[in-house]
PDB file of N, CA and C in Angstrom:
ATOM      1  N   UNK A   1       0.853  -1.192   0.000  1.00  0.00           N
ATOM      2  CA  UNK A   1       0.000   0.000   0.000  1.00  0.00           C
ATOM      3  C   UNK A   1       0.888   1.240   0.000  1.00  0.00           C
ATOM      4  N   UNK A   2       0.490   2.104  -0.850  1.00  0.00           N
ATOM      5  CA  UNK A   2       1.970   3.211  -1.026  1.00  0.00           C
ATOM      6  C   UNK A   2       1.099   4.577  -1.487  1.00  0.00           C
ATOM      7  N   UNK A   3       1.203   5.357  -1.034  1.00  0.00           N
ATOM      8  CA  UNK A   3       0.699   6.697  -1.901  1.00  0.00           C
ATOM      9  C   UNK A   3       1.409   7.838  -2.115  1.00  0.00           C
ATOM     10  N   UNK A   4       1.949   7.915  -3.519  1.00  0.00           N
ATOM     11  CA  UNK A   4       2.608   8.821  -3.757  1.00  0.00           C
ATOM     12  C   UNK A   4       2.300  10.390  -4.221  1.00  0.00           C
ATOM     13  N   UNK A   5       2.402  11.199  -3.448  1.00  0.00           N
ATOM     14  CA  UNK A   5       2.162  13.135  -3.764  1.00  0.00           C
ATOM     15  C   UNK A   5       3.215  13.469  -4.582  1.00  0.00           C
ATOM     16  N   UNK A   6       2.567  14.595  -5.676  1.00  0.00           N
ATOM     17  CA  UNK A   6       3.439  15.144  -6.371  1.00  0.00           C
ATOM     18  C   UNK A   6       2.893  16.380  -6.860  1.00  0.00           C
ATOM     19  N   UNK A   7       3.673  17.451  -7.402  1.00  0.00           N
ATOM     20  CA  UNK A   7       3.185  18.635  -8.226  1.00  0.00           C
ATOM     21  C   UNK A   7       3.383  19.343  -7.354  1.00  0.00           C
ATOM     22  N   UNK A   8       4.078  19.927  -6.029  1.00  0.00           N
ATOM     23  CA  UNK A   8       4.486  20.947  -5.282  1.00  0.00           C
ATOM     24  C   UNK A   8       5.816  21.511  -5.973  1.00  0.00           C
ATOM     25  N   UNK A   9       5.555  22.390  -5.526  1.00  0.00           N
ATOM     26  CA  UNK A   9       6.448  23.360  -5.874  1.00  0.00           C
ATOM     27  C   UNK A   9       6.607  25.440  -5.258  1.00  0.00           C
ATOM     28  N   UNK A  10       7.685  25.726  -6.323  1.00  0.00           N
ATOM     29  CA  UNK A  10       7.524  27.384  -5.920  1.00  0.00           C
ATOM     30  C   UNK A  10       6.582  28.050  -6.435  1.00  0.00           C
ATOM     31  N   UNK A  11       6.292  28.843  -6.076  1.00  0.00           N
ATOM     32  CA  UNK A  11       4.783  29.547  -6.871  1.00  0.00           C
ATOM     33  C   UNK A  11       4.691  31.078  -5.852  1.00  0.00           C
ATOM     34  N   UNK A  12       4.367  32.006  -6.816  1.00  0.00           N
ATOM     35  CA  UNK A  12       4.111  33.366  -6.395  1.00  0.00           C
ATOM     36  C   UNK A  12       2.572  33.867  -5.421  1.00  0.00           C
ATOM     37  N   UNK A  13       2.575  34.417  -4.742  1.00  0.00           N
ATOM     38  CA  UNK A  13       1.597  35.002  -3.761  1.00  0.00           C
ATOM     39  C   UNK A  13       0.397  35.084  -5.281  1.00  0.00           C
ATOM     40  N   UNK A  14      -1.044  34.295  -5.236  1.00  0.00           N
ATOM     41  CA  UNK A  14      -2.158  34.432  -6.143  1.00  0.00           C
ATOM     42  C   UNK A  14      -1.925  33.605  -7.159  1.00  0.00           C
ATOM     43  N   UNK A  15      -0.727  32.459  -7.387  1.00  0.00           N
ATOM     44  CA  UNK A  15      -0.783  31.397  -8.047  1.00  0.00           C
ATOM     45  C   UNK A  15      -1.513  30.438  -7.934  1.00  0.00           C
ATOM     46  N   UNK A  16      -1.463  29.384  -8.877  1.00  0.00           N
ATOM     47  CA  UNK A  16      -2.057  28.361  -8.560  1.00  0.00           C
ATOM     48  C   UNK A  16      -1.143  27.067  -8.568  1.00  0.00           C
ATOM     49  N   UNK A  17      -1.349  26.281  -7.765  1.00  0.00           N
ATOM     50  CA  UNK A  17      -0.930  24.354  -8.517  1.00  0.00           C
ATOM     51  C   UNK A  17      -1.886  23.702  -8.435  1.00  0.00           C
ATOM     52  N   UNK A  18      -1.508  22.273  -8.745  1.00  0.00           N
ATOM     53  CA  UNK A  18      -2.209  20.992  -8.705  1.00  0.00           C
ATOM     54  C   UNK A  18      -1.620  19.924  -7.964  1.00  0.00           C
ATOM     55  N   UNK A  19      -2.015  19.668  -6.725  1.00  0.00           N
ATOM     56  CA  UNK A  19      -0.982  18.255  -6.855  1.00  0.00           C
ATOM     57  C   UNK A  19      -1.939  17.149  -6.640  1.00  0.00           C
ATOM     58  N   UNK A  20      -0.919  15.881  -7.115  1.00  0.00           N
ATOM     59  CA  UNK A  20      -1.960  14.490  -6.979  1.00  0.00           C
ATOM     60  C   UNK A  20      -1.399  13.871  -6.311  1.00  0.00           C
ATOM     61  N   UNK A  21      -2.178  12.744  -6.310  1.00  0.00           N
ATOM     62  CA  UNK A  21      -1.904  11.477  -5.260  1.00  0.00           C
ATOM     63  C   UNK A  21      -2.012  10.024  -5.796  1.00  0.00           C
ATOM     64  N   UNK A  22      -0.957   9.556  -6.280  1.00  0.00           N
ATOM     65  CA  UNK A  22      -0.927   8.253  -6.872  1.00  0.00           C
ATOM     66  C   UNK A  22      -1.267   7.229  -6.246  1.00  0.00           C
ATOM     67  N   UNK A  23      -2.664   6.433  -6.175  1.00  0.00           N
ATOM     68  CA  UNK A  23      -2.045   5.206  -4.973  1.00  0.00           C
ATOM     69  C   UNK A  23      -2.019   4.096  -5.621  1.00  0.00           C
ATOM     70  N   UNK A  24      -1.538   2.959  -4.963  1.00  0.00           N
ATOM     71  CA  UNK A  24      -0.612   1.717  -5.732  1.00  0.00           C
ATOM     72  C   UNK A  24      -1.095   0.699  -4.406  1.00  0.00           C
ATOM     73  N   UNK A  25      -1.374  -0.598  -4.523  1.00  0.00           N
ATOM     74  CA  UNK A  25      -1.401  -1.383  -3.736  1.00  0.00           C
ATOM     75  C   UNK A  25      -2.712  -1.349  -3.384  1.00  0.00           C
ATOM     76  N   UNK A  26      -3.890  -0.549  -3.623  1.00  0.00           N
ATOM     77  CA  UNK A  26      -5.062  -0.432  -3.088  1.00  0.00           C
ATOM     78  C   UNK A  26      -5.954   0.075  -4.060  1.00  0.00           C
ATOM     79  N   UNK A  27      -6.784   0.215  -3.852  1.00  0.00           N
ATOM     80  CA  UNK A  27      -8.006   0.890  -4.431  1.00  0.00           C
ATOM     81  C   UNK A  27      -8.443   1.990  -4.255  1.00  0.00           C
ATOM     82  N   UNK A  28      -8.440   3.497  -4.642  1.00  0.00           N
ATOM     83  CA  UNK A  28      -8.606   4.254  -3.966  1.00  0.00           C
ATOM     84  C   UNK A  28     -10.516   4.557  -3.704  1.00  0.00           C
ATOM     85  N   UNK A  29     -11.397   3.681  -4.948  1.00  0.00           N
ATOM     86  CA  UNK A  29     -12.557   3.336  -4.489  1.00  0.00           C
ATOM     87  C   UNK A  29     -12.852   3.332  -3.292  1.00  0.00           C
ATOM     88  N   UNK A  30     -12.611   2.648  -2.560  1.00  0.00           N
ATOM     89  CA  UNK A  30     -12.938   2.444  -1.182  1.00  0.00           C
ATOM     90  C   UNK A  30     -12.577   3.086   0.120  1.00  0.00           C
ATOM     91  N   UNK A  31     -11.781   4.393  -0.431  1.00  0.00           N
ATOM     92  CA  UNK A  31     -11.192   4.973   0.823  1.00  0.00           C
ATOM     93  C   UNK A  31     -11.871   6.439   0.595  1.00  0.00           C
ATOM     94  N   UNK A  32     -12.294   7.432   1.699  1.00  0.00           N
ATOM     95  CA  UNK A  32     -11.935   8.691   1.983  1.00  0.00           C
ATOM     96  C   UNK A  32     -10.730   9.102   1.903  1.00  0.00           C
ATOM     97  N   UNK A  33     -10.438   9.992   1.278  1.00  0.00           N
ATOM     98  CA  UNK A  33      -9.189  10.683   0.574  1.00  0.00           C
ATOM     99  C   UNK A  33      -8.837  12.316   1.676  1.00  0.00           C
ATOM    100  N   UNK A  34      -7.867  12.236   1.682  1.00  0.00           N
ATOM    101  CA  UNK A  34      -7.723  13.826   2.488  1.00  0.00           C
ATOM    102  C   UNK A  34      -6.450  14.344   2.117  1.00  0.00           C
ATOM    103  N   UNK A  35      -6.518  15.491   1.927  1.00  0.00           N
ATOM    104  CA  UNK A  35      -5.277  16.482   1.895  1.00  0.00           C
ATOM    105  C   UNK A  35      -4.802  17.045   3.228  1.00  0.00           C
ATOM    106  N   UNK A  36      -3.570  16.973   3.733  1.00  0.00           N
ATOM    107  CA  UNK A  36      -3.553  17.545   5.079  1.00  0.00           C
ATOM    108  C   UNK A  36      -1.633  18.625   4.870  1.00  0.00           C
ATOM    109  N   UNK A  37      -1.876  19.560   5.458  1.00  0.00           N
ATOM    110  CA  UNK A  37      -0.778  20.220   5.238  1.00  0.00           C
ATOM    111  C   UNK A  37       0.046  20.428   6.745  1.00  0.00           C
ATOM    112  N   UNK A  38       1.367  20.186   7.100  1.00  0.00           N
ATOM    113  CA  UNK A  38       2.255  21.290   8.252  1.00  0.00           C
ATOM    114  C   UNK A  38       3.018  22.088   7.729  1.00  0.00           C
ATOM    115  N   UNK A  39       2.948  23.290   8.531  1.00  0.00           N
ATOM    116  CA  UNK A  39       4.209  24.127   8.292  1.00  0.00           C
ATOM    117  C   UNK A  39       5.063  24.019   9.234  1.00  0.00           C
ATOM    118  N   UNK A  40       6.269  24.295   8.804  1.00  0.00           N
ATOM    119  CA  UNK A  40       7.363  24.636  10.482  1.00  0.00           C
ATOM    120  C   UNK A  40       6.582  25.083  11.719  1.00  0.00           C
ATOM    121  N   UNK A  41       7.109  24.553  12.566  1.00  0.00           N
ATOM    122  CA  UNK A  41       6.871  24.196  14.045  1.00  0.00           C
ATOM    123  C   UNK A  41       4.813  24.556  14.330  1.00  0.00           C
ATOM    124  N   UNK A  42       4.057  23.965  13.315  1.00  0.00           N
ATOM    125  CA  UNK A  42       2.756  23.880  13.499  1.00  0.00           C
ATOM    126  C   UNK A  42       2.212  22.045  13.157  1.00  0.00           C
ATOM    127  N   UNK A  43       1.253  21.846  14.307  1.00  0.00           N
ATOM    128  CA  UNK A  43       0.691  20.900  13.888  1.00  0.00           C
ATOM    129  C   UNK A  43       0.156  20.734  12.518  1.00  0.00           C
ATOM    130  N   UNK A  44       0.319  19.087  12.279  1.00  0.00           N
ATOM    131  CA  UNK A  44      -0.911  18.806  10.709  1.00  0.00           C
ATOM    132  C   UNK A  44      -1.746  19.093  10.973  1.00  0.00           C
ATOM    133  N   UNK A  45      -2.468  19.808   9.729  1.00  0.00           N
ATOM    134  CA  UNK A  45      -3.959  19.989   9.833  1.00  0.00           C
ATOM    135  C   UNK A  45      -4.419  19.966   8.238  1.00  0.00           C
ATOM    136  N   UNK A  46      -5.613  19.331   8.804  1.00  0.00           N
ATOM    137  CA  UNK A  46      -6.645  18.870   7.423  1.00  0.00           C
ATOM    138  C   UNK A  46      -6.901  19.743   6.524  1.00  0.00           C
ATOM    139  N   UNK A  47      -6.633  20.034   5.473  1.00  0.00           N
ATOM    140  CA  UNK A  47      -7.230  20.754   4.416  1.00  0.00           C
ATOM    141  C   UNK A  47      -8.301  20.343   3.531  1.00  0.00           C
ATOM    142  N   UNK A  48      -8.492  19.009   3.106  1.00  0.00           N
ATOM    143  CA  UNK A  48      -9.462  18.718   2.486  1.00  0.00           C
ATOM    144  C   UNK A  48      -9.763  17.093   2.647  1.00  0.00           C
ATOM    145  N   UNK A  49     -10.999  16.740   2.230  1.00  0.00           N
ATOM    146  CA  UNK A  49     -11.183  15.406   2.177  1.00  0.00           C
ATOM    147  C   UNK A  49     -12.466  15.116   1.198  1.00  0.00           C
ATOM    148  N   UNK A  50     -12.390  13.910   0.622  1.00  0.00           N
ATOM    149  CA  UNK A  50     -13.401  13.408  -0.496  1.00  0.00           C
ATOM    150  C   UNK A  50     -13.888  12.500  -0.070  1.00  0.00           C
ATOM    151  N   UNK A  51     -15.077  12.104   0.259  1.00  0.00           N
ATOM    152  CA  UNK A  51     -15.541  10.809   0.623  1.00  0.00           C
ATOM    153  C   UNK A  51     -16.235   9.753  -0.313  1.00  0.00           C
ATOM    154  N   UNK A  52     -15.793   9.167   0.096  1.00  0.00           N
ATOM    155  CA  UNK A  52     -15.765   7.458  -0.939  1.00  0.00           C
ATOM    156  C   UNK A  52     -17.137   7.272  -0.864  1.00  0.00           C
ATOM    157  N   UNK A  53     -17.731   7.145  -0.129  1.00  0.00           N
ATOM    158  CA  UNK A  53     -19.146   6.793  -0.834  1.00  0.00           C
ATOM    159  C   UNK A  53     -20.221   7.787  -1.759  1.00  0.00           C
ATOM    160  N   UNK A  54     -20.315   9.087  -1.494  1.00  0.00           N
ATOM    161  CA  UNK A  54     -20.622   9.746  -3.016  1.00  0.00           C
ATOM    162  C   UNK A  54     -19.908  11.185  -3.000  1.00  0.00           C
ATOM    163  N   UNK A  55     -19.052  11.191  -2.585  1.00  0.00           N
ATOM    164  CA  UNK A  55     -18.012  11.930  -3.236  1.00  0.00           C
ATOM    165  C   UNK A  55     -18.102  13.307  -2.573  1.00  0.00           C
ATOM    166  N   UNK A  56     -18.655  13.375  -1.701  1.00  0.00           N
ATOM    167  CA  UNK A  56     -18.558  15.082  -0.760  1.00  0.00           C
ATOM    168  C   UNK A  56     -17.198  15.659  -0.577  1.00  0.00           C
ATOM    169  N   UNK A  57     -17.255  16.564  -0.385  1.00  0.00           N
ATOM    170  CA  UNK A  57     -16.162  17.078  -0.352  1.00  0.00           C
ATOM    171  C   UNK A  57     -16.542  18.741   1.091  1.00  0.00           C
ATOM    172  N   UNK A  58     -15.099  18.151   1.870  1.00  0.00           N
ATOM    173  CA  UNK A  58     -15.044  19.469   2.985  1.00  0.00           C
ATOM    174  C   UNK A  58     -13.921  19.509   2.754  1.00  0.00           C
ATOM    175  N   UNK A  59     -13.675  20.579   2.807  1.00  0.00           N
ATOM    176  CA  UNK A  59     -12.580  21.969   3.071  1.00  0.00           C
ATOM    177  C   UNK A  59     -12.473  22.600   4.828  1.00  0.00           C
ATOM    178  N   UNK A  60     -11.217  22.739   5.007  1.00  0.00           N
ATOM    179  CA  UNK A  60     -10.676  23.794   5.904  1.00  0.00           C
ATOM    180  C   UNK A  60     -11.209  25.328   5.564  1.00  0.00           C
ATOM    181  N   UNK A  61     -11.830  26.297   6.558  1.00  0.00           N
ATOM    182  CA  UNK A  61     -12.069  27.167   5.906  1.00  0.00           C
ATOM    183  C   UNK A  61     -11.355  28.152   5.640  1.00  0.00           C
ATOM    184  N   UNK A  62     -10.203  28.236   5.883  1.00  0.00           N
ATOM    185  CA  UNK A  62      -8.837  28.866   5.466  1.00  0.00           C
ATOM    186  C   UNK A  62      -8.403  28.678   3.707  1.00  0.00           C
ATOM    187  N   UNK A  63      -8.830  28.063   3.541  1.00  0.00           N
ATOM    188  CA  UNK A  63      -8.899  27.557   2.113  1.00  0.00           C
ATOM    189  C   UNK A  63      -9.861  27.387   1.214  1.00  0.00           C
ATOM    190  N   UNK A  64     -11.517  27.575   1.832  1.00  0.00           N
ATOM    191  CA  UNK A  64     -12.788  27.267   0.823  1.00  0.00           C
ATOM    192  C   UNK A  64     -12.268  28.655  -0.067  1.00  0.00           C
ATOM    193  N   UNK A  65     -13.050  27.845  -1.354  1.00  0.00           N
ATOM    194  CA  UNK A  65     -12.979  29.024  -2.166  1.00  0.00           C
ATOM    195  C   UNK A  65     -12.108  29.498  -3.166  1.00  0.00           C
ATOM    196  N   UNK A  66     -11.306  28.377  -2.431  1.00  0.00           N
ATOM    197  CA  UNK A  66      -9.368  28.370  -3.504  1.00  0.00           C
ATOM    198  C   UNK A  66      -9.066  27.318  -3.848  1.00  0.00           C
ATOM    199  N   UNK A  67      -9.037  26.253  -3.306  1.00  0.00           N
ATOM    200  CA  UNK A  67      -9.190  24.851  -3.398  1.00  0.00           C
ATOM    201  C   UNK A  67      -9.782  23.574  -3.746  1.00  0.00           C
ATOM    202  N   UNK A  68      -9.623  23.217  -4.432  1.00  0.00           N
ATOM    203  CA  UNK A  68     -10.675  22.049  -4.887  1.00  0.00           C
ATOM    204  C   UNK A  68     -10.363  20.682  -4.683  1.00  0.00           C
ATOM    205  N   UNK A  69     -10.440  20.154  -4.286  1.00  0.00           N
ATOM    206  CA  UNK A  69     -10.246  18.090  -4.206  1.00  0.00           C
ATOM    207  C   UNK A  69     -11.173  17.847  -5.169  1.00  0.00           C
ATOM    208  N   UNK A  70     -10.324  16.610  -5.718  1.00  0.00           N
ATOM    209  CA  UNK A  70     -11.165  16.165  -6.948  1.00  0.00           C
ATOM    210  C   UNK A  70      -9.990  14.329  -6.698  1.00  0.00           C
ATOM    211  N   UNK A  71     -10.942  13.507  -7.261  1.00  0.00           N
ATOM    212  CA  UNK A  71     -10.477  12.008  -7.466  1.00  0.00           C
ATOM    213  C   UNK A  71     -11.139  11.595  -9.233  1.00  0.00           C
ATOM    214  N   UNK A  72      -9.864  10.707  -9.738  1.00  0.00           N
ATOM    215  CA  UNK A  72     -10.659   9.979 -10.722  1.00  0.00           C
ATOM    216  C   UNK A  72      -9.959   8.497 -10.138  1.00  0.00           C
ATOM    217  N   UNK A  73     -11.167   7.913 -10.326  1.00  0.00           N
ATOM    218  CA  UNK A  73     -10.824   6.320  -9.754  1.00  0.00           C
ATOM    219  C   UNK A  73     -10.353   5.650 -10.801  1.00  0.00           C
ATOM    220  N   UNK A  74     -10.515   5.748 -12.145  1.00  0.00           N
ATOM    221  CA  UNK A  74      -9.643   4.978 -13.233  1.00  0.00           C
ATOM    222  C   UNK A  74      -8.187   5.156 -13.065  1.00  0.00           C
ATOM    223  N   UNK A  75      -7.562   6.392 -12.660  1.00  0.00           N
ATOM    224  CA  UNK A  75      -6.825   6.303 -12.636  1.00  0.00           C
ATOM    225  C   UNK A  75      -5.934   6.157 -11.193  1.00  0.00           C
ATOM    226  N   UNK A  76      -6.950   6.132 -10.349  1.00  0.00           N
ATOM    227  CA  UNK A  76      -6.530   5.645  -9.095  1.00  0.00           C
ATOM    228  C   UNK A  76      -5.715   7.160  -8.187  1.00  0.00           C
ATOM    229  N   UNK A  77      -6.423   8.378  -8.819  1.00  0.00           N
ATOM    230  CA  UNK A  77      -5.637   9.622  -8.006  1.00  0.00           C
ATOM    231  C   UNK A  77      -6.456  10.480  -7.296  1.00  0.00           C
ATOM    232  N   UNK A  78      -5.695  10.822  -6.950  1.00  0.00           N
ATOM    233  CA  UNK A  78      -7.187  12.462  -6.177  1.00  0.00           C
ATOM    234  C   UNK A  78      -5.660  13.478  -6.029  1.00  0.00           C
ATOM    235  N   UNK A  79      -6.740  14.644  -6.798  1.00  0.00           N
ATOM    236  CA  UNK A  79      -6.271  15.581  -6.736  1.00  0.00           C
ATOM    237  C   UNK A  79      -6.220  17.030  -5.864  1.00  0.00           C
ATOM    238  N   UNK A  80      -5.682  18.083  -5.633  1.00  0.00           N
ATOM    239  CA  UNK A  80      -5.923  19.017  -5.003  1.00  0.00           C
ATOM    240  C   UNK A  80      -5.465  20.169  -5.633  1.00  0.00           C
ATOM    241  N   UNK A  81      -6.668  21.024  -6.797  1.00  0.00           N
ATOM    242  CA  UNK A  81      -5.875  22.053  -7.144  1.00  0.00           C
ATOM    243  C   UNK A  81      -6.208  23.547  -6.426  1.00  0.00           C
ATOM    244  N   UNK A  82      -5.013  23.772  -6.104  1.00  0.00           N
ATOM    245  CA  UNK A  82      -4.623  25.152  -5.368  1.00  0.00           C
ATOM    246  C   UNK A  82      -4.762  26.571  -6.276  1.00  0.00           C
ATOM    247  N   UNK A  83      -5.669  27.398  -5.683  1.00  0.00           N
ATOM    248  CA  UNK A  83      -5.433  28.749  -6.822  1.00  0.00           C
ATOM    249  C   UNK A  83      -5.755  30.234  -5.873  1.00  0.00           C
ATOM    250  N   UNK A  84      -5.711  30.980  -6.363  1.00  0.00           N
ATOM    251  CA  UNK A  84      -5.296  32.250  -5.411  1.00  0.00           C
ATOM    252  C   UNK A  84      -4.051  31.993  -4.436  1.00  0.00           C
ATOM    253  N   UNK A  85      -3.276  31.286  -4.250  1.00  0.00           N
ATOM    254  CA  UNK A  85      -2.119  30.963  -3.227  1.00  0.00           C
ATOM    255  C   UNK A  85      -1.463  32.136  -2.455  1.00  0.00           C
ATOM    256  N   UNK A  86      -1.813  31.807  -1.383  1.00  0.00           N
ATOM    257  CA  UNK A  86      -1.289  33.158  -0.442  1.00  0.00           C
ATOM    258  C   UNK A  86       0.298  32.795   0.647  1.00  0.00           C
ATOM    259  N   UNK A  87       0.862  33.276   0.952  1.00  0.00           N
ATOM    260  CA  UNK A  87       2.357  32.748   2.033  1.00  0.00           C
ATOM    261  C   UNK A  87       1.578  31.510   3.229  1.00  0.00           C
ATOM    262  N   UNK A  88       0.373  31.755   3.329  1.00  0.00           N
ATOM    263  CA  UNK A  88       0.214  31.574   4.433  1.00  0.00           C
ATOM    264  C   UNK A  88       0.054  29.941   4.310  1.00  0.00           C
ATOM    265  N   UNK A  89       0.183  29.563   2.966  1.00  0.00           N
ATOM    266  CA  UNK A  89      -0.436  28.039   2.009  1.00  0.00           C
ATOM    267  C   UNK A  89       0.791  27.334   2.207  1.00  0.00           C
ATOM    268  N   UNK A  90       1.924  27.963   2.735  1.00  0.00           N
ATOM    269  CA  UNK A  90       3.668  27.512   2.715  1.00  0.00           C
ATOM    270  C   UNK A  90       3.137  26.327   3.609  1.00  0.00           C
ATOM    271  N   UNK A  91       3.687  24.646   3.256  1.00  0.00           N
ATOM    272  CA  UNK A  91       3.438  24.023   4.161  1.00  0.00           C
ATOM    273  C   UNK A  91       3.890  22.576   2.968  1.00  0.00           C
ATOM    274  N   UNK A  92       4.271  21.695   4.111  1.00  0.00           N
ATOM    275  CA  UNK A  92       4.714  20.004   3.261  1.00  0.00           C
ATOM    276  C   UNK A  92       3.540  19.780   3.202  1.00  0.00           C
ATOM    277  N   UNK A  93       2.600  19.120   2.273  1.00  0.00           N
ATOM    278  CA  UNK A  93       1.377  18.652   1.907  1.00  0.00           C
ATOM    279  C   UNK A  93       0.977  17.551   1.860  1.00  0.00           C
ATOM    280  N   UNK A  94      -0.013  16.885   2.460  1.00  0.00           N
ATOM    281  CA  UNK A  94       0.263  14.917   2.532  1.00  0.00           C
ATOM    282  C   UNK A  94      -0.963  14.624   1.895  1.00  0.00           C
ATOM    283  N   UNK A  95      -0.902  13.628   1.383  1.00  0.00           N
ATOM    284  CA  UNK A  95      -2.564  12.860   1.028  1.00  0.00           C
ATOM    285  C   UNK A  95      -2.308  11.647   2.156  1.00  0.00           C
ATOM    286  N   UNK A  96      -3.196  10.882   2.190  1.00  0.00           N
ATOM    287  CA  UNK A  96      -3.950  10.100   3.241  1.00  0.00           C
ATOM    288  C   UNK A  96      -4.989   9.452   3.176  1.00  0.00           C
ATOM    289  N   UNK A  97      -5.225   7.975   3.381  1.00  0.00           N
ATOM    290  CA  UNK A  97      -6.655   7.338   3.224  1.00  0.00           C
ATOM    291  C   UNK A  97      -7.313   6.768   4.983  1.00  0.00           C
ATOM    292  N   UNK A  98      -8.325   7.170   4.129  1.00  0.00           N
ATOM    293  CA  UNK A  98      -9.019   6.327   5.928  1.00  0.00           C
ATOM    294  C   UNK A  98     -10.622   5.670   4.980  1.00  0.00           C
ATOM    295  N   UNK A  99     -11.412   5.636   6.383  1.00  0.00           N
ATOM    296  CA  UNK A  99     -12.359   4.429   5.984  1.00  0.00           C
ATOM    297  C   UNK A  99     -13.836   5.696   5.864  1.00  0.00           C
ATOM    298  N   UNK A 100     -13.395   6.960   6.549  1.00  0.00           N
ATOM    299  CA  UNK A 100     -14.563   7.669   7.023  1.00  0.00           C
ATOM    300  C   UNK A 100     -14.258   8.544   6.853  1.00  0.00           C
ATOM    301  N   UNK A 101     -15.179   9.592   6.565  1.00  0.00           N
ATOM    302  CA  UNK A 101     -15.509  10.979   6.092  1.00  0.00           C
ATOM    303  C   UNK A 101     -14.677  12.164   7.210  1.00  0.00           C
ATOM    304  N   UNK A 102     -13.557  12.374   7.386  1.00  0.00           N
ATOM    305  CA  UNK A 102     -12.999  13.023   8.294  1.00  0.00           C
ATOM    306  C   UNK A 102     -12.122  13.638   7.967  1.00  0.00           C
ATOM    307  N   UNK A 103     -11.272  15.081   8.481  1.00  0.00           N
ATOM    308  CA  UNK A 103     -10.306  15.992   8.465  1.00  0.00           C
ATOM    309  C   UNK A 103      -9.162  15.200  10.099  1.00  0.00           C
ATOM    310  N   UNK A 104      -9.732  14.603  10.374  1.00  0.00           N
ATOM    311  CA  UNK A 104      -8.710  14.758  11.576  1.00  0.00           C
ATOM    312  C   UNK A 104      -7.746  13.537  11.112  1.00  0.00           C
ATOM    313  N   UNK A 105      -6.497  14.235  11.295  1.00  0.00           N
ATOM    314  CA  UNK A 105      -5.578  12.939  10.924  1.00  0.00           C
ATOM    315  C   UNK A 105      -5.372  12.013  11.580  1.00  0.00           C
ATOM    316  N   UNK A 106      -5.539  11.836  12.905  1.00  0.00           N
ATOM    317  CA  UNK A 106      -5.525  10.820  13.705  1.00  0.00           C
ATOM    318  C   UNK A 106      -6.228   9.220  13.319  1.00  0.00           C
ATOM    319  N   UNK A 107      -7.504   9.568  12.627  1.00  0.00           N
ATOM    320  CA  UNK A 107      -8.328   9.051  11.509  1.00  0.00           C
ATOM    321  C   UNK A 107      -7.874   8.288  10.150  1.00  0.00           C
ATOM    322  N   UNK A 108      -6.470   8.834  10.132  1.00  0.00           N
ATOM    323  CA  UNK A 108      -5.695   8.360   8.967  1.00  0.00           C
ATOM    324  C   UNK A 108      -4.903   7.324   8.603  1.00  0.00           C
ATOM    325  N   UNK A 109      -5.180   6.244   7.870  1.00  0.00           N
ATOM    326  CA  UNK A 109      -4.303   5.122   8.150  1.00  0.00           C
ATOM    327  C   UNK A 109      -3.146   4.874   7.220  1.00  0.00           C
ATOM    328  N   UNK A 110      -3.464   5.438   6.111  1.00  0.00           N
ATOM    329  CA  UNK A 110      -2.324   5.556   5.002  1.00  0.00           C
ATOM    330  C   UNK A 110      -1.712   7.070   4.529  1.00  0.00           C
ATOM    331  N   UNK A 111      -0.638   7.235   4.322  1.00  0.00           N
ATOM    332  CA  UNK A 111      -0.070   8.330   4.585  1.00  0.00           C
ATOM    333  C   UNK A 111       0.482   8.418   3.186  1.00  0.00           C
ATOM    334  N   UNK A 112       1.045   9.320   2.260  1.00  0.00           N
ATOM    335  CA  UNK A 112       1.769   9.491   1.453  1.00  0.00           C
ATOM    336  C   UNK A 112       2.776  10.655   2.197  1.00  0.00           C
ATOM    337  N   UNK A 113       4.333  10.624   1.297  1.00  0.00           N
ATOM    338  CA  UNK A 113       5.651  11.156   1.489  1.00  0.00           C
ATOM    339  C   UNK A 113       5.559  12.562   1.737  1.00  0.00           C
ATOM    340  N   UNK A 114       4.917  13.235   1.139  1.00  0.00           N
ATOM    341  CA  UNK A 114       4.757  14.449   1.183  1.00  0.00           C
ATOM    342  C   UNK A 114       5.135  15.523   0.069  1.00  0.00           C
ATOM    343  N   UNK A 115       4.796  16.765  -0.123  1.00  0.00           N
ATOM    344  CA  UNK A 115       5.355  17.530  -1.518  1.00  0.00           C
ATOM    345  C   UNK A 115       5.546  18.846  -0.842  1.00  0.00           C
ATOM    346  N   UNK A 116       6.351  19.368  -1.158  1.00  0.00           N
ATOM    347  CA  UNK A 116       6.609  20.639  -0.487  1.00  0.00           C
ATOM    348  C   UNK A 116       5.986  21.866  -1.588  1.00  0.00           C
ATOM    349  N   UNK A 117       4.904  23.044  -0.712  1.00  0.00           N
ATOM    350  CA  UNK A 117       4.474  23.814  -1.203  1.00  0.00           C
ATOM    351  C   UNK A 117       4.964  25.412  -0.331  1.00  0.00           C
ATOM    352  N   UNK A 118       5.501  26.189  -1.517  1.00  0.00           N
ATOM    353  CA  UNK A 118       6.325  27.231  -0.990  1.00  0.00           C
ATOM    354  C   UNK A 118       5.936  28.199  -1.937  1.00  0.00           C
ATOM    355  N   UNK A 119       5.231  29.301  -1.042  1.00  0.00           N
ATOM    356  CA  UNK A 119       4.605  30.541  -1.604  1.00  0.00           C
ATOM    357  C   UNK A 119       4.867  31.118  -1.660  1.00  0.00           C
ATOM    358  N   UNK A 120       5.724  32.504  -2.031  1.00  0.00           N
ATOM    359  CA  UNK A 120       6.778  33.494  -1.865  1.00  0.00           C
ATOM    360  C   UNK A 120       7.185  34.237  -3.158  1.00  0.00           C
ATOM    361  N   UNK A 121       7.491  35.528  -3.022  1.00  0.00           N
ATOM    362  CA  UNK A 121       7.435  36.121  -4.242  1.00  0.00           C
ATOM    363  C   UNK A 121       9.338  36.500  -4.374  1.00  0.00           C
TER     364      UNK A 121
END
């Protein structure tokens, strides 16, 4: 079971990215999907999540409005594209599967590596 993040990067104050989440070993059918971000010396915290049974989607509200989670199950990814990007978005970015509709990572049983997102002009 492995999930790999990618598409972070540098990006200017009101940019946008995309990053995804490859997973391998599993199905991502069957899981709630979440985006969760830390910055230096701050706890993880949830930014987004998709739920596996019809596809809802919550947001952090630090982020509604800019952010979107999105999954395609053919190809086994879920995505998170980022737009308006402000300094405050600076943070390593994780995807994550669990069984249930939740932001709290504790909740989380599969973890991906992480992608570093750095906002700065």
């Amino acid at each position: 079971v492995q999930l790999q993040a990618s598409g972070g990067g540098l990006v200017q104050p009101g940019g946008s990215l995309r990053l995804s989440c490859v997973a391998s070993g599993f199905s991502l059918d069957y899981f709630t999907m979440g985006w969760f971000r830390q910055a230096p010396g701050k706890a993880r915290e949830g930014v987004s999540c998709i739920d596996k049974s019809d596809g809802s989607t919550y947001y952090a509200d630090s982020v509604k409005g800019r952010f979107t989670i999105s999954r395609d199950n053919a190809k086994n990814t879920v995505y998170l594209q980022m737009n308006s990007l402000e300094p405050e978005d600076t943070a390593v970015y994780y995807c994550a599967a669990t069984n249930i509709a939740t932001m709290t990572p504790d909740w989380y049983d599969y973890w991906g590596q992480g992608t570093q997102v750095t906002v700065s002009s």
